[in-house]
Protein backbone atom coordinates (compact mmCIF):
# COMPACT_ATOMS: atom_id res chain seq x y z
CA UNK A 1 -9.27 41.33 20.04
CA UNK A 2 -7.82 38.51 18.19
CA UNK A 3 -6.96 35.50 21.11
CA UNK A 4 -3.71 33.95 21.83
CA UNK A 5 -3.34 30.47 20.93
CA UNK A 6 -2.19 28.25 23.56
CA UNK A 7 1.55 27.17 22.83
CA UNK A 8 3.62 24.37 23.80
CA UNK A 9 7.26 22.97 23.40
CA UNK A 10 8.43 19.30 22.14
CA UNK A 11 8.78 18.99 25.44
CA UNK A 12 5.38 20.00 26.71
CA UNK A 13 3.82 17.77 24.00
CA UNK A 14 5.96 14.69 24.83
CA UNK A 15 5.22 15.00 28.53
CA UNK A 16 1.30 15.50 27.35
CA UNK A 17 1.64 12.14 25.32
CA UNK A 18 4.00 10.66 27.88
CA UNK A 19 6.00 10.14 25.12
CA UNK A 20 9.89 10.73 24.01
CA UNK A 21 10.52 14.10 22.63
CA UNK A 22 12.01 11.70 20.07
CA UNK A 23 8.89 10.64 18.93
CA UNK A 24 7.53 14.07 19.09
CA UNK A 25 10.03 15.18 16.74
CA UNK A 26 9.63 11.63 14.38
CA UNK A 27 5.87 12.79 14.75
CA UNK A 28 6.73 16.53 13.16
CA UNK A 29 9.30 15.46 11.01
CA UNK A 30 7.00 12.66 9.06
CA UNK A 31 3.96 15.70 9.03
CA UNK A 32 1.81 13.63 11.45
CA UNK A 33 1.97 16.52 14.21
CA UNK A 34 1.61 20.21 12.54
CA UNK A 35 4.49 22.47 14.40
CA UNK A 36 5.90 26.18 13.58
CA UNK A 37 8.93 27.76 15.11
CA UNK A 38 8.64 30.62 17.24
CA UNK A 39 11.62 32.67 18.60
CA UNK A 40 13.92 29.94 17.42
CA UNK A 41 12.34 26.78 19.17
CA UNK A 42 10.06 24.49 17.54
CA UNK A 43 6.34 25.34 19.04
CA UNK A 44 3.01 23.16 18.71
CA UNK A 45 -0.58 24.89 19.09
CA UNK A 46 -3.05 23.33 21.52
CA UNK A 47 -5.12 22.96 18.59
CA UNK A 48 -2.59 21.54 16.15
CA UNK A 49 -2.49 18.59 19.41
CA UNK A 50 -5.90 18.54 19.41
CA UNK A 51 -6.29 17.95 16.15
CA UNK A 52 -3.70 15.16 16.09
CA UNK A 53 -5.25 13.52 18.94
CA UNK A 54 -8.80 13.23 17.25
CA UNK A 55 -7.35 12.01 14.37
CA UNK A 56 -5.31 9.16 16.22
CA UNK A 57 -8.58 8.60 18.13
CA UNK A 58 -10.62 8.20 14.97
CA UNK A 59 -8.02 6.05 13.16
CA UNK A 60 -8.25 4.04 16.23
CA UNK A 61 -11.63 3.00 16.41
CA UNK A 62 -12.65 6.28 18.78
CA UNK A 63 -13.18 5.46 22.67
CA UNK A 64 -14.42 2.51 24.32
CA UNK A 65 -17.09 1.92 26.76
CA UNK A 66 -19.15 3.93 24.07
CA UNK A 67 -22.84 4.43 26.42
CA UNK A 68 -25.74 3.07 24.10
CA UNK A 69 -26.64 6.58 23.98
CA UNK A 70 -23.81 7.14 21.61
CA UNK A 71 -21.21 9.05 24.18
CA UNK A 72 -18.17 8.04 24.99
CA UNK A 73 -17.72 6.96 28.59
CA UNK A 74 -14.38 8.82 30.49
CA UNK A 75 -11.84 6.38 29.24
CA UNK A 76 -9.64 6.24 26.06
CA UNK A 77 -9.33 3.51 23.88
CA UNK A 78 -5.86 3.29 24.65
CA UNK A 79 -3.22 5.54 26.57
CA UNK A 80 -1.73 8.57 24.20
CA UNK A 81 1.59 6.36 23.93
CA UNK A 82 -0.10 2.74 23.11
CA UNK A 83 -1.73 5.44 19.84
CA UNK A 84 2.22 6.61 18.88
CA UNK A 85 3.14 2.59 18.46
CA UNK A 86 0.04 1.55 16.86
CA UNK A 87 0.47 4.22 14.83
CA UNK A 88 4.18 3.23 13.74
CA UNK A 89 3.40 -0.31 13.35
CA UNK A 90 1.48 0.46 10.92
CA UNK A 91 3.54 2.53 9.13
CA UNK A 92 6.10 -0.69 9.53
CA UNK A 93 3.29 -2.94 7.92
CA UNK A 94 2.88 -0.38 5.11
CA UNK A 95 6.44 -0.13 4.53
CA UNK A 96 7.28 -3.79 4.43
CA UNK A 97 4.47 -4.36 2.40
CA UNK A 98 5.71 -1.91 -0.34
CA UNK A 99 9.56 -3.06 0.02
């Protein structure tokens, strides 16, 4: 039996993030956050979110409080929204650096 993937709304994601659903949306529209439509609304899989996340987490430098071990310790690097503006700024460095 084929499983059914877990399913959320810009809205779901945003409050996930504890972000806008703006820059949910920004996120989709530039192709940084896969999305689909389903019955009319636009949809994002848990694992298109996952996905997202690790790569925001490994563009960041990963966790912190890394053990010596090698695992990460229980807290992020930085809170899901602190990732969205890094992650704009440097699309703003890029961009100015081009123009």
């Amino acid at each position: 039996m084929t499983e059914i993937p877990q399913i959320f709304t810009v809205k779901e994601i945003a409050q996930r993030m504890k972000c806008s659903a703006r820059q949910v949306y920004q996120l989709i529209k530039e192709g940084e956050l896969p999305a689909g439509r389903l019955a009319g609304k636009i949809v994002i899989t848990g694992e298109a979110l996952s996905w997202y996340m690790n790569e925001e987490l490994r563009k960041s430098g990963g966790l912190v409080g890394t053990k010596d071990n090698g695992k990460p310790s229980p807290a992020l690097a930085k809170s899901d929204e602190d990732l969205l503006l890094g992650q704009r700024r440097r699309r703003k460095l890029v961009a100015s650096s081009i123009g």
